[in-house]
Protein backbone atom coordinates (compact mmCIF):
# COMPACT_ATOMS: atom_id res chain seq x y z
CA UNK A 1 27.82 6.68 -8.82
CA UNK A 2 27.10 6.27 -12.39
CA UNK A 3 28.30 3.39 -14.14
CA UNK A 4 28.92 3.87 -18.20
CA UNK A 5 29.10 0.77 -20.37
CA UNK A 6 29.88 1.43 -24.08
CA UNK A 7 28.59 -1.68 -26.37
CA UNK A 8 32.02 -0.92 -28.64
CA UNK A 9 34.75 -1.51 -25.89
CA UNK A 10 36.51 -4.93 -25.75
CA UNK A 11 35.46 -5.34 -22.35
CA UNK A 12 31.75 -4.57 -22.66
CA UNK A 13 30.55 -8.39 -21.65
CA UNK A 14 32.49 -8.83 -18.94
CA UNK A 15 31.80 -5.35 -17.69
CA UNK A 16 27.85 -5.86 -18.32
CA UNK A 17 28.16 -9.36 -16.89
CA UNK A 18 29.39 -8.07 -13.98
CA UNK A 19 27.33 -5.44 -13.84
CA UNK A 20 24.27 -7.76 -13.79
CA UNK A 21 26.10 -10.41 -11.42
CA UNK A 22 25.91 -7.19 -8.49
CA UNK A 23 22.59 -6.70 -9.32
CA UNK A 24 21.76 -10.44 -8.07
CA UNK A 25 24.14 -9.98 -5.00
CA UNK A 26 21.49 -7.37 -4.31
CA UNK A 27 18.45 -8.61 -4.52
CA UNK A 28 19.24 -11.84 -3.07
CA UNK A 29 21.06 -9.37 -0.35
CA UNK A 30 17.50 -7.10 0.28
CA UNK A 31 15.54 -10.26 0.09
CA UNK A 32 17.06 -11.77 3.01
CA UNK A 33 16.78 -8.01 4.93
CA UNK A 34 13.06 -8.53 4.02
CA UNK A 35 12.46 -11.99 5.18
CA UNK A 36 14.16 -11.23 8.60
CA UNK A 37 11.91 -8.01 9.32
CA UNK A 38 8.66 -9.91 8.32
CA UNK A 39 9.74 -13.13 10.44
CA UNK A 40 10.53 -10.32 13.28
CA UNK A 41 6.90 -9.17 12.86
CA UNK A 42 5.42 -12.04 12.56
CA UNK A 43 7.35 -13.48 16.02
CA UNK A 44 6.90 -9.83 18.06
CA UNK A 45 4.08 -8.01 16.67
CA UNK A 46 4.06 -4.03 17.74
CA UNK A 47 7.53 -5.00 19.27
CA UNK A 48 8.99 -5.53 15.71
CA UNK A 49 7.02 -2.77 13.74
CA UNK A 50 8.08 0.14 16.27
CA UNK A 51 11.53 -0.77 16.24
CA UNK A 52 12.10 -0.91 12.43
CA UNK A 53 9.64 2.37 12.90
CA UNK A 54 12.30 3.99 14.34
CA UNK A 55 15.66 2.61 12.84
CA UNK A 56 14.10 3.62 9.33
CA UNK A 57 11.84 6.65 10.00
CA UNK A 58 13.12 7.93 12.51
CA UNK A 59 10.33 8.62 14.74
CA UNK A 60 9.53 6.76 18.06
CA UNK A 61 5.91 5.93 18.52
CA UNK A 62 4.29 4.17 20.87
CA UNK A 63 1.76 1.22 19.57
CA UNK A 64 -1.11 3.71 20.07
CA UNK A 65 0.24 6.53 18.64
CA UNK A 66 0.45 3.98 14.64
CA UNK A 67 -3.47 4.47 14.24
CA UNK A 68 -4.20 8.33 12.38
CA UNK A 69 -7.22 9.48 13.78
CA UNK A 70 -9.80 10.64 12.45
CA UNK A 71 -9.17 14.64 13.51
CA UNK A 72 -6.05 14.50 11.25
CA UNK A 73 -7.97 13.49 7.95
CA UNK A 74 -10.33 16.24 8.58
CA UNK A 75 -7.57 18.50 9.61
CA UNK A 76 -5.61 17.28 6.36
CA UNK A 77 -8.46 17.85 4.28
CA UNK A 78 -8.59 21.46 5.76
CA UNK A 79 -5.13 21.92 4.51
CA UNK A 80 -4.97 20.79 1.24
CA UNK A 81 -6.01 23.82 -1.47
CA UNK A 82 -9.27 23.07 -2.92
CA UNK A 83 -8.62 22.96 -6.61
CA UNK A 84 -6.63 20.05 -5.04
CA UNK A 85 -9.24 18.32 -3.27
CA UNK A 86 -11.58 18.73 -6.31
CA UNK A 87 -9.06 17.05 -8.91
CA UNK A 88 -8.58 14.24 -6.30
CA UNK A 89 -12.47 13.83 -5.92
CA UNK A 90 -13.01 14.29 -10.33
CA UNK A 91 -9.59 10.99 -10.27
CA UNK A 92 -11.62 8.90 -7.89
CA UNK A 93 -14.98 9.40 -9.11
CA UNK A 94 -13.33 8.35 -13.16
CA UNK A 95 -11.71 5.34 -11.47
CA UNK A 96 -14.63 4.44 -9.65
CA UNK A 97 -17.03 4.39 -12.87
CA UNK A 98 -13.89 2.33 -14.65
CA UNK A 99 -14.13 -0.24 -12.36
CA UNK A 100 -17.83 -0.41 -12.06
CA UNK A 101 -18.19 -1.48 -15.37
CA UNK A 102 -15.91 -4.60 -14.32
CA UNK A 103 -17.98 -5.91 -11.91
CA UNK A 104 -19.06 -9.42 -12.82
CA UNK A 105 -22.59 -10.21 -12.22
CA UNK A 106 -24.05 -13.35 -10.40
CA UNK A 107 -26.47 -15.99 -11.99
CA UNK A 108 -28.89 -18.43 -11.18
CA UNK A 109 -30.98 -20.67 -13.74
CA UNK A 110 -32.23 -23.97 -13.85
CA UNK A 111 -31.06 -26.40 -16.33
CA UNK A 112 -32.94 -29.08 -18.25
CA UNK A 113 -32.44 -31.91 -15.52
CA UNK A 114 -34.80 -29.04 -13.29
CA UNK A 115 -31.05 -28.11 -10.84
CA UNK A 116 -30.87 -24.70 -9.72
CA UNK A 117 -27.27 -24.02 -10.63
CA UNK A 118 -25.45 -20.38 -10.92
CA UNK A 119 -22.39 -18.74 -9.34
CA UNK A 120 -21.76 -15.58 -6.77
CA UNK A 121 -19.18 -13.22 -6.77
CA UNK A 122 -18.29 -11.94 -3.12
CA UNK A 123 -15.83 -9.78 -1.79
CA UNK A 124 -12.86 -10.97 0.27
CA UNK A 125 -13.37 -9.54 3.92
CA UNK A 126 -10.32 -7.65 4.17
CA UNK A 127 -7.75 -5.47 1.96
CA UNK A 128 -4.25 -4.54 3.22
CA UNK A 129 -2.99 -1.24 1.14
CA UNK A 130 0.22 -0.07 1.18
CA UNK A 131 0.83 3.57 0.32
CA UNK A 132 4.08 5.10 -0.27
CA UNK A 133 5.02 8.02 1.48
CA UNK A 134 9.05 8.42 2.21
CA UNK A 135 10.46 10.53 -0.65
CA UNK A 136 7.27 11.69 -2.52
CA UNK A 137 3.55 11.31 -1.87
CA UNK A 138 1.85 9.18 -4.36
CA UNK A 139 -2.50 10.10 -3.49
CA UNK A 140 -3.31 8.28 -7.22
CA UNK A 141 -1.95 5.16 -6.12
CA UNK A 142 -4.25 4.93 -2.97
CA UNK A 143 -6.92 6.39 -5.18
CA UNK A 144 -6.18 3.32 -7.60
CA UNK A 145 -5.77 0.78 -5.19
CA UNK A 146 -8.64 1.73 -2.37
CA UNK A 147 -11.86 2.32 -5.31
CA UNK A 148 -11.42 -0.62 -6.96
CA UNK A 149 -11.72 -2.76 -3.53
CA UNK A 150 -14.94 -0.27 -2.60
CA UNK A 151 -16.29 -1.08 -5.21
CA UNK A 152 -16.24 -5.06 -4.97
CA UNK A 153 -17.31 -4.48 -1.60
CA UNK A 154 -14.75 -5.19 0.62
CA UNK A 155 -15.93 -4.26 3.56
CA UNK A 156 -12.52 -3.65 5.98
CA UNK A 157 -9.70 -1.40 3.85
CA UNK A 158 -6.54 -1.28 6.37
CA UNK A 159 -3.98 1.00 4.84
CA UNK A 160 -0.36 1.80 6.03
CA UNK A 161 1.64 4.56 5.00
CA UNK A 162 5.53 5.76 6.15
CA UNK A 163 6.10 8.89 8.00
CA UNK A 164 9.40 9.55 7.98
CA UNK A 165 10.70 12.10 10.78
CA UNK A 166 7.06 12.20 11.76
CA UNK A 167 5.86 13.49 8.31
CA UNK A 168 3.02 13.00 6.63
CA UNK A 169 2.06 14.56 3.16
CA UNK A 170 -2.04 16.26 4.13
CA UNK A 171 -2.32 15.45 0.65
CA UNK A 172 -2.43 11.56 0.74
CA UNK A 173 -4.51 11.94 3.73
CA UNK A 174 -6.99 14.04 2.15
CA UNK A 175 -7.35 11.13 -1.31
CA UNK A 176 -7.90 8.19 2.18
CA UNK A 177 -10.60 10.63 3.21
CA UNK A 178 -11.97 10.76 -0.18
CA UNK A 179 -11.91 7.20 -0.64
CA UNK A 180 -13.53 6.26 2.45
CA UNK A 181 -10.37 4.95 4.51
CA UNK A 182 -10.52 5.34 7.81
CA UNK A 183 -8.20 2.94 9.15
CA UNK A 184 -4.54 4.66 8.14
CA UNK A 185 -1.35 3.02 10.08
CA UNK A 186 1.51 5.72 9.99
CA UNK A 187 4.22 2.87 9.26
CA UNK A 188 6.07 2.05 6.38
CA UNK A 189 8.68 -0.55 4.53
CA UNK A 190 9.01 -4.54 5.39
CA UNK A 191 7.44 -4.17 8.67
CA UNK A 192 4.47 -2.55 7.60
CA UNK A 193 3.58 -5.19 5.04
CA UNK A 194 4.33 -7.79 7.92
CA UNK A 195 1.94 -5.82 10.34
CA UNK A 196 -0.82 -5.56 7.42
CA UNK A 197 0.06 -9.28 6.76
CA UNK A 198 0.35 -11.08 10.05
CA UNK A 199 -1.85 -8.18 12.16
CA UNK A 200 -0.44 -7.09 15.68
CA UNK A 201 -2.15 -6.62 18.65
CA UNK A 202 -2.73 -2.36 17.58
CA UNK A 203 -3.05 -3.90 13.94
């Protein structure tokens, strides 16, 4: 329920301060929910992540069921209208020549003294990517978060993304595809960042 605060009532601060004292409550309230799940993870692995699975999506998998396959990208990709699959491909090929230009560039020289000195950039060996999924499907923010590690060169991109009731939007699947995902978790919330956090034995 809406709650209106007028600046010109007598009671404004101590409405607005309490107002902002709830807010707290919360977070410190959704923090602790947090903390629990990912300690739950952490401690039971698969266990954890299929039961939170199913209290908040609703859908009962089994630990080999989390992994898409790769049939269902291509099958997504078969689904999702072509002028949509082409402005997906014209986003990621723009971000991709963005973040090219950002890559920082090694060097070697040899200074006075005759010492080889210089630096190297490498890539980290694994990215976790979290993709939301519940309420809306949001294909530019996998776009925007899987080019950018392609294109430093991380070689392992893990990505997890909720499917509430079993559903998936084709349309997020088809951007993974484009982006050269191929390891897509159908989890979501706390316990997916746990599982992409801590691993389990399926992730």
């Amino acid at each position: 329920m809406p709650l209106r605060l007028d600046s010109s009532t007598k009671d404004f601060e101590a409405r607005f301060t309490a107002f902002l004292a709830d807010k707290r409550e919360a977070a410190a309230d959704v923090d602790q929910v947090v903390a629990a799940i990912l300690d739950e993870v952490r401690q039971r692995g698969d266990g954890a992540v299929l039961e939170y699975t199913r209290r908040f999506d609703r859908v009962d998998y089994r630990a080999e069921d989390l992994r898409i396959p790769a049939a269902e990208l291509d099958r997504a990709m078969a689904e999702v209208e072509p002028r949509a699959v082409e402005a997906l491909r014209h986003a990621a090929e723009r971000i991709e020549a963005y973040h090219r230009r950002q890559l920082p560039a090694d060097d070697r020289f040899t200074d006075q003294a005759g010492i080889s000195l210089g630096h190297r950039w490498t890539a980290i060996a694994a990215v976790g990517l979290y993709v939301p999924g519940g309420l809306a499907a949001y294909p530019s923010s996998l776009l925007m978060n899987a080019i950018p590690a392609k294109v430093a060169g991380v070689p392992r991109l893990a990505m997890a993304v909720p499917t509430p009731d079993g559903e998936i939007s084709p349309l997020v699947l088809a951007a993974a595809r484009l982006a050269g995902i191929d390891e897509i978790y159908r989890i979501g919330g706390a316990q997916a960042i746990g599982a992409l956090a801590y691993g389990t034995d399926s992730i």
